[in-house]
C-alpha atoms as a PDB file:
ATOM      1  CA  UNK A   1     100.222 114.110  83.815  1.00  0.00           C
ATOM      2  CA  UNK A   2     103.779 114.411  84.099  1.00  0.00           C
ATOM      3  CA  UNK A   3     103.375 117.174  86.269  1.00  0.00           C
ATOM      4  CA  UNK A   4     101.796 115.681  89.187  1.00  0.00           C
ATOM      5  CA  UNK A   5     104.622 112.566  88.467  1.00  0.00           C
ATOM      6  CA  UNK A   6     107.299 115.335  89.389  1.00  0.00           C
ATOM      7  CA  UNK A   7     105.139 116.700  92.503  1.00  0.00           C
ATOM      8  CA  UNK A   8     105.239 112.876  93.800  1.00  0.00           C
ATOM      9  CA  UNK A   9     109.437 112.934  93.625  1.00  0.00           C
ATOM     10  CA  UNK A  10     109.356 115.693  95.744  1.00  0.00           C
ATOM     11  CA  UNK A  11     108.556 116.161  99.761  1.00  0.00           C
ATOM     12  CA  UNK A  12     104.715 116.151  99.441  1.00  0.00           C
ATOM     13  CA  UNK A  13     104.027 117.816 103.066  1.00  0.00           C
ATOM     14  CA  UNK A  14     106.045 120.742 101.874  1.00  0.00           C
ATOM     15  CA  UNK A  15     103.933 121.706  98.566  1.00  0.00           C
ATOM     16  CA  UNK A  16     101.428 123.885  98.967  1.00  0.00           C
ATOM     17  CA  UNK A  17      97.649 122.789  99.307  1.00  0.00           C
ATOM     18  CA  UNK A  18      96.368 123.026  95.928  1.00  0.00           C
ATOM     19  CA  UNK A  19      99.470 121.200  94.826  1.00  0.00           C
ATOM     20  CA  UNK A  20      98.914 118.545  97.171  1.00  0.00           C
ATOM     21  CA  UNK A  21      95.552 118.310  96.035  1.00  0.00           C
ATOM     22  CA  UNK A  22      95.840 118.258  92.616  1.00  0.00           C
ATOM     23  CA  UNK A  23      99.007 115.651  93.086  1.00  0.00           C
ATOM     24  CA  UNK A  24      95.950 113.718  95.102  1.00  0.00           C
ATOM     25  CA  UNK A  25      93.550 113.884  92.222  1.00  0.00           C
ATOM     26  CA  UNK A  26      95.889 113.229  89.602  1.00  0.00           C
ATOM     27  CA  UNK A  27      96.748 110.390  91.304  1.00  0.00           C
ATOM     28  CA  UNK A  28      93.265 109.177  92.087  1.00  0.00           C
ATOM     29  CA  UNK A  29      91.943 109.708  88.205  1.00  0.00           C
ATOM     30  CA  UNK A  30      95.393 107.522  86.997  1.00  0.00           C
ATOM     31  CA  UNK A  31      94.489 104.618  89.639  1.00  0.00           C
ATOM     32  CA  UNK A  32      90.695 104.672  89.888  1.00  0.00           C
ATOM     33  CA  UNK A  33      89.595 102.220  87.168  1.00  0.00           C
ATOM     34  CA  UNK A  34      92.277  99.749  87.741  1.00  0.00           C
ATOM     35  CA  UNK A  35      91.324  99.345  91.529  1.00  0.00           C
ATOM     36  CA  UNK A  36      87.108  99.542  91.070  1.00  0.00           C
ATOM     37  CA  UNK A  37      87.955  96.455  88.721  1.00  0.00           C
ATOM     38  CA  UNK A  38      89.269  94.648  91.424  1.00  0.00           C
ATOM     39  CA  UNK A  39      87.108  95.411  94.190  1.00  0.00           C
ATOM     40  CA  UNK A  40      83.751  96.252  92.380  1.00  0.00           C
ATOM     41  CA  UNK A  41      82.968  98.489  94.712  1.00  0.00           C
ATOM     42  CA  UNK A  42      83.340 102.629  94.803  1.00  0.00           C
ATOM     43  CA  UNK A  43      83.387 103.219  98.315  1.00  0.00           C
ATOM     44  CA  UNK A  44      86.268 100.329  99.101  1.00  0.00           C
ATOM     45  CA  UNK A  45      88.079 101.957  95.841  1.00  0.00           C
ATOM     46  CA  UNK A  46      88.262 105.303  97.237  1.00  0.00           C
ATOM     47  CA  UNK A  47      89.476 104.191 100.673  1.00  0.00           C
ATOM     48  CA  UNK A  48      92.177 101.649  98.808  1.00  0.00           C
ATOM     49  CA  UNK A  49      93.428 104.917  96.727  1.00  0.00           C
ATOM     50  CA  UNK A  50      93.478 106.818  99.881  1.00  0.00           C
ATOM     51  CA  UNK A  51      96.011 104.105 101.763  1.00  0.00           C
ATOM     52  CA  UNK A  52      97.863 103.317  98.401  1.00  0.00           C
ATOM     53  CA  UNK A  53      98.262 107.415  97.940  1.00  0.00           C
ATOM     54  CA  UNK A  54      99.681 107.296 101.537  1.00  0.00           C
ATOM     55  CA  UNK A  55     102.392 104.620 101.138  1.00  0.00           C
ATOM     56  CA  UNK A  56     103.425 106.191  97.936  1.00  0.00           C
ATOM     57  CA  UNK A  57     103.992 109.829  99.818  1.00  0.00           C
ATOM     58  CA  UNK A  58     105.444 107.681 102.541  1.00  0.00           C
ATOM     59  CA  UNK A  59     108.227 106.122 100.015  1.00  0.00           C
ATOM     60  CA  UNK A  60     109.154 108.972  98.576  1.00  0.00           C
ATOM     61  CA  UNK A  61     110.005 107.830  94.556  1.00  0.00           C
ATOM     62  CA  UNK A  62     112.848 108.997  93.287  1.00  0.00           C
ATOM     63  CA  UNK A  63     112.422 107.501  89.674  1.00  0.00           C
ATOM     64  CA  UNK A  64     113.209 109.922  87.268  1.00  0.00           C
ATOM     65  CA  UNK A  65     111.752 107.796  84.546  1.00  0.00           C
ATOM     66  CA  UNK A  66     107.955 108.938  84.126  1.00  0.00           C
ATOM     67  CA  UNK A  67     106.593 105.215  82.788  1.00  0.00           C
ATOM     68  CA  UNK A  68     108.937 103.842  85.888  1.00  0.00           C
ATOM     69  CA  UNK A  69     106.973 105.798  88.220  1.00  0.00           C
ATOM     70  CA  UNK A  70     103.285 105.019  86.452  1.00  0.00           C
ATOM     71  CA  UNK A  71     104.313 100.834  86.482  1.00  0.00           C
ATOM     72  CA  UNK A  72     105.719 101.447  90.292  1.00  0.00           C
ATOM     73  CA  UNK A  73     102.298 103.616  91.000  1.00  0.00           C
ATOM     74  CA  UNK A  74      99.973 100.948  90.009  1.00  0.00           C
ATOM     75  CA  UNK A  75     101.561  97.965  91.439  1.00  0.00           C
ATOM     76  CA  UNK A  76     101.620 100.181  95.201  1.00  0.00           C
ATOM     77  CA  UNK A  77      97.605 100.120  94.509  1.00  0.00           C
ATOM     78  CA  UNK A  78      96.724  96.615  93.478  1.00  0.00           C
ATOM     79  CA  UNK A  79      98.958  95.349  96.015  1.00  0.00           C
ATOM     80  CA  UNK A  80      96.919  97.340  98.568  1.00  0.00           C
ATOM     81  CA  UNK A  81      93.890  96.663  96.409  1.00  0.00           C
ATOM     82  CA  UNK A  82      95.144  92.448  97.230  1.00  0.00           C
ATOM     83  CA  UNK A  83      96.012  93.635 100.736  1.00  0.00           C
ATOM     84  CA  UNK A  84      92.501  94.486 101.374  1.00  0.00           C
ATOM     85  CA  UNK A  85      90.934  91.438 100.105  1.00  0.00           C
ATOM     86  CA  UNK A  86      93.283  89.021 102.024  1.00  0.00           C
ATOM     87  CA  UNK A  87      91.917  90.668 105.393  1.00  0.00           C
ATOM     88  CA  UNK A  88      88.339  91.342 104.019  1.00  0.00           C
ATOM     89  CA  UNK A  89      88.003  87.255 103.068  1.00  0.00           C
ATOM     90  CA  UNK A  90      90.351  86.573 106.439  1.00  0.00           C
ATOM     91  CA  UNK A  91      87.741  88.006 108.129  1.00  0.00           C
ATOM     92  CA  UNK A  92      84.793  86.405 106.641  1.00  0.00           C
ATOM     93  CA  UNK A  93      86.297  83.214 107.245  1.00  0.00           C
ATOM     94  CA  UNK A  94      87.191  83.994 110.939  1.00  0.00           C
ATOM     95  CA  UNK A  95      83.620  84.666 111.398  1.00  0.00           C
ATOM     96  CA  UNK A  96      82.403  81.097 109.964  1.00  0.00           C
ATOM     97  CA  UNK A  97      85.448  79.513 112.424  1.00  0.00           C
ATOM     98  CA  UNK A  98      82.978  78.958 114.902  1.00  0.00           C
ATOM     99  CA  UNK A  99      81.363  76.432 113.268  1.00  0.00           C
ATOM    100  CA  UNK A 100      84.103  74.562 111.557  1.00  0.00           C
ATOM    101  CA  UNK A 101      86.161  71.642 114.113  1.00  0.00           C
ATOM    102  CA  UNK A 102      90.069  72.384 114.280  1.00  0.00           C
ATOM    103  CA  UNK A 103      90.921  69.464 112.452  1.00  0.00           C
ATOM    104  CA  UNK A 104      88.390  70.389 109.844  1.00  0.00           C
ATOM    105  CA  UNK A 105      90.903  73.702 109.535  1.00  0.00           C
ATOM    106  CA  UNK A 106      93.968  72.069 109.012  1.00  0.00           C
ATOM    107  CA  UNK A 107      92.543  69.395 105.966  1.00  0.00           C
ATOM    108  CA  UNK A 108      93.852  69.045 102.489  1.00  0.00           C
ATOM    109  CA  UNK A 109      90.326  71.349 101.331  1.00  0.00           C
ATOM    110  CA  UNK A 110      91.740  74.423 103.210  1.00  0.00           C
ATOM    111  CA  UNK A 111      95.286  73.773 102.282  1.00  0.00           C
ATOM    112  CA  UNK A 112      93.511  73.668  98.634  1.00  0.00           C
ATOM    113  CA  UNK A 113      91.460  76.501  98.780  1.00  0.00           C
ATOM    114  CA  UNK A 114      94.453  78.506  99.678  1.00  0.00           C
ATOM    115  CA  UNK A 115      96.438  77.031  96.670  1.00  0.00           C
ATOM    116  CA  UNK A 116      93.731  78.477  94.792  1.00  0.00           C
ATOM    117  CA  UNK A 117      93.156  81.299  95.903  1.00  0.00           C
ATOM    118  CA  UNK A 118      96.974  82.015  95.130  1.00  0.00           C
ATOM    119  CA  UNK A 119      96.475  80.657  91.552  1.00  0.00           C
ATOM    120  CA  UNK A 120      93.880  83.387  91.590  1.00  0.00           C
ATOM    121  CA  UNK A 121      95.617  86.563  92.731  1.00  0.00           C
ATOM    122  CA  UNK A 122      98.605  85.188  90.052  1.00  0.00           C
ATOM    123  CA  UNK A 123      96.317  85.227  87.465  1.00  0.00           C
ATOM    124  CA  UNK A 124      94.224  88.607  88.194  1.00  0.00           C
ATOM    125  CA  UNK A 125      98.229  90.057  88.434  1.00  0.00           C
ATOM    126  CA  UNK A 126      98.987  88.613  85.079  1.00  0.00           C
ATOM    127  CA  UNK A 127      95.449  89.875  83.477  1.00  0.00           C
ATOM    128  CA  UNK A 128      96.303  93.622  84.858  1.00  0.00           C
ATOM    129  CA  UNK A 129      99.953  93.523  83.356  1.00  0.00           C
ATOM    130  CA  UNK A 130      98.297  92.079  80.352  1.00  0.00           C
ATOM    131  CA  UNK A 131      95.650  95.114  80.376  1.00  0.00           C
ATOM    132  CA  UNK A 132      98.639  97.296  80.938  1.00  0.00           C
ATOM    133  CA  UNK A 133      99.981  96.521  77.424  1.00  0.00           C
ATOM    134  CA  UNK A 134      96.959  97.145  75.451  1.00  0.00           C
ATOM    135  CA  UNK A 135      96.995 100.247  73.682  1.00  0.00           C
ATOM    136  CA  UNK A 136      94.225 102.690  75.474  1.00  0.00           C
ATOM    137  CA  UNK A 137      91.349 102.317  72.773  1.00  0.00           C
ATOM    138  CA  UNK A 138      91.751  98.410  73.707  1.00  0.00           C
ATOM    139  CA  UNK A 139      91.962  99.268  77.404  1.00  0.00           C
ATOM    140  CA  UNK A 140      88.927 102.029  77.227  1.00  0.00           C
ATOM    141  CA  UNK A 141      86.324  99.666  74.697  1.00  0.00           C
ATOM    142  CA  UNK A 142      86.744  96.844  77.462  1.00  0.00           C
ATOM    143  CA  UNK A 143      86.422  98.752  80.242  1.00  0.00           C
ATOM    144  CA  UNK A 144      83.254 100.779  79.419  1.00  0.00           C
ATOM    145  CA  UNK A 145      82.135  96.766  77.417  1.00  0.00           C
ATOM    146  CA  UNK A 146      82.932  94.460  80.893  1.00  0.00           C
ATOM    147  CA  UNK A 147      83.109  97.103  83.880  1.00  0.00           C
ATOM    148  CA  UNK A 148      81.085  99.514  83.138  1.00  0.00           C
ATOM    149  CA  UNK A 149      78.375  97.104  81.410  1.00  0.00           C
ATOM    150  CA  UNK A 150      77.461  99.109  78.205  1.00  0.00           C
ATOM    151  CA  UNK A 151      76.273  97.660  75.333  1.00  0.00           C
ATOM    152  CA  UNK A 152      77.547  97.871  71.442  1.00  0.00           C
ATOM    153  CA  UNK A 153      74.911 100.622  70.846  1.00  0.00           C
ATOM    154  CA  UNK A 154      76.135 102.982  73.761  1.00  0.00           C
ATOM    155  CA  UNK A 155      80.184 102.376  73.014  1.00  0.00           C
ATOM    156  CA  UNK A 156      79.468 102.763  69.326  1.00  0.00           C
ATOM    157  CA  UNK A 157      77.306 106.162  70.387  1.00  0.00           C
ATOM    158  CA  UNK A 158      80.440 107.148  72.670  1.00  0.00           C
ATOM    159  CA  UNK A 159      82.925 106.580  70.249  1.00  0.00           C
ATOM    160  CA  UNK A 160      81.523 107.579  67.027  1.00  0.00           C
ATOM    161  CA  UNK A 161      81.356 104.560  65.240  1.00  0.00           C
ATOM    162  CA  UNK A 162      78.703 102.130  64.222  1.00  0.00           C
ATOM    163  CA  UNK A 163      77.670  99.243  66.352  1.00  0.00           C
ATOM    164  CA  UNK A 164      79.401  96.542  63.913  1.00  0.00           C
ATOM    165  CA  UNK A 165      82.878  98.454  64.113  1.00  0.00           C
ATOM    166  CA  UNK A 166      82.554  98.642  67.944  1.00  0.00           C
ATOM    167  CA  UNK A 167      82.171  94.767  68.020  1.00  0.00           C
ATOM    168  CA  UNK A 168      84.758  94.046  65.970  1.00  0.00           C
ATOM    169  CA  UNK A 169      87.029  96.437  68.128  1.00  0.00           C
ATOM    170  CA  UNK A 170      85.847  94.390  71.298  1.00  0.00           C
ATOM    171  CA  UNK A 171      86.658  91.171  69.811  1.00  0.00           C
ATOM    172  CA  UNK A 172      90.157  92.595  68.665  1.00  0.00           C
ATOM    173  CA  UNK A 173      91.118  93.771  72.133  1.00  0.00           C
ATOM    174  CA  UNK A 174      89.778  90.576  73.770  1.00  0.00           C
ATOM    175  CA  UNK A 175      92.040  89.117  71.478  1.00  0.00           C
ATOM    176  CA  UNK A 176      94.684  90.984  72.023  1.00  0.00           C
ATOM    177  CA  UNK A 177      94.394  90.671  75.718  1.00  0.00           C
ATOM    178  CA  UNK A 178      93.998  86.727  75.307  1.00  0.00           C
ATOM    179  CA  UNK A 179      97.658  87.021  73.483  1.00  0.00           C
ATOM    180  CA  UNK A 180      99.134  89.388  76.034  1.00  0.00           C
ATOM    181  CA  UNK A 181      97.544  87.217  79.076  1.00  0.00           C
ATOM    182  CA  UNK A 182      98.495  83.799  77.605  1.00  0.00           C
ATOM    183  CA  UNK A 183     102.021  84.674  76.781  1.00  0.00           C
ATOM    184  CA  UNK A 184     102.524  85.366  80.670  1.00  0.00           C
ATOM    185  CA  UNK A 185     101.028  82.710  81.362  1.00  0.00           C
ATOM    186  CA  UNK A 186     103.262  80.575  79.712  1.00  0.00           C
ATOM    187  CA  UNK A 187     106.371  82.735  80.184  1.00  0.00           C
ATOM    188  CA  UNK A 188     105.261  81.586  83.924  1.00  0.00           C
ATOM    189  CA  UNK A 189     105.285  77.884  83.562  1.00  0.00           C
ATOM    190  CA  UNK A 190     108.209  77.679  81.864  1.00  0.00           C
ATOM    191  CA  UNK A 191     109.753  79.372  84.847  1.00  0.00           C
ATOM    192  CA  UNK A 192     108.440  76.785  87.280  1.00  0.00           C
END
């Protein structure tokens, strides 16, 4: 992995093609599962990595700090990742305009539905960072558990453990990421 890091801190249009490529698919296998659980979709994920993967060539990092340069990685993709569902729900709600009055546009419900919808991107931010600090059996058991919808039987097959040890693991790393999550949370009010 920390090869590919090294390929990013360097000119990428001047490595040769399988580098580039294997920079590309490095970075797409490090990103992947963090963006499908935004967007729920494979096809939107791919094209997401594709513009995130751009910007970062575009920016050139110069962060000689490998878990600088993961952190800095991820937030380029779920900010494209939000980027991309801004204009995907802008445009959904430009198409309904026609049948919603100007003044309707401009009332307290709009003005509250964009409050929330703030709230909401805050939060989803705070539950990746949270996710972020799990250690990777945590990360992995709720992935395969809430995104990839298998049950105790299959992760205990996958992992090699019985079905009662791979519940108990999910409710530890829901815990954990309840702890993690809720300790932003209020690290965040207490800002306000």
């Amino acid at each position: 992995m920390e090869q590919w890091l090294s390929f990013l801190q360097r000119k990428f249009q001047h490595l040769d093609r399988s580098s580039q490529e294997m920079t590309y698919q490095s970075y797409r296998d490090f990103i992947y599962r963090d963006i499908y659980f935004l967007l729920q979709n494979h096809e939107l994920t791919e094209d997401v990595i594709q513009e995130s993967f751009l910007k970062v060539i575009a920016s050139s990092p110069t962060s000689k700090n490998a878990a600088n340069m993961k952190a800095w990685l991820k937030k380029i993709a779920r900010n494209t990742a939000y980027d991309y569902l801004r204009k995907h729900k802008k445009y959904q709600y430009l198409s309904n305009l026609e049948s919603i009055e100007e003044k309707e546009l401009f009332s307290s419900e709009a003005e509250t539905a964009v409050a929330d919808q703030v709230e909401e991107q805050i939060r989803d931010e705070m539950l990746h960072e949270a996710l972020d600090q799990l250690n990777a059996r945590y990360r992995n058991v709720l992935f395969r558990y809430y995104v990839e919808d298998k049950s105790h039987r299959e992760l205990a097959r996958e992992l090699g453990i019985s079905e009662q040890a791979s519940a108990q693991l999910l409710v530890r790393a829901r815990k954990k990421l309840r702890y993690y999550f809720c300790k932003r949370w209020v690290d965040r009010e207490e800002k306000r």
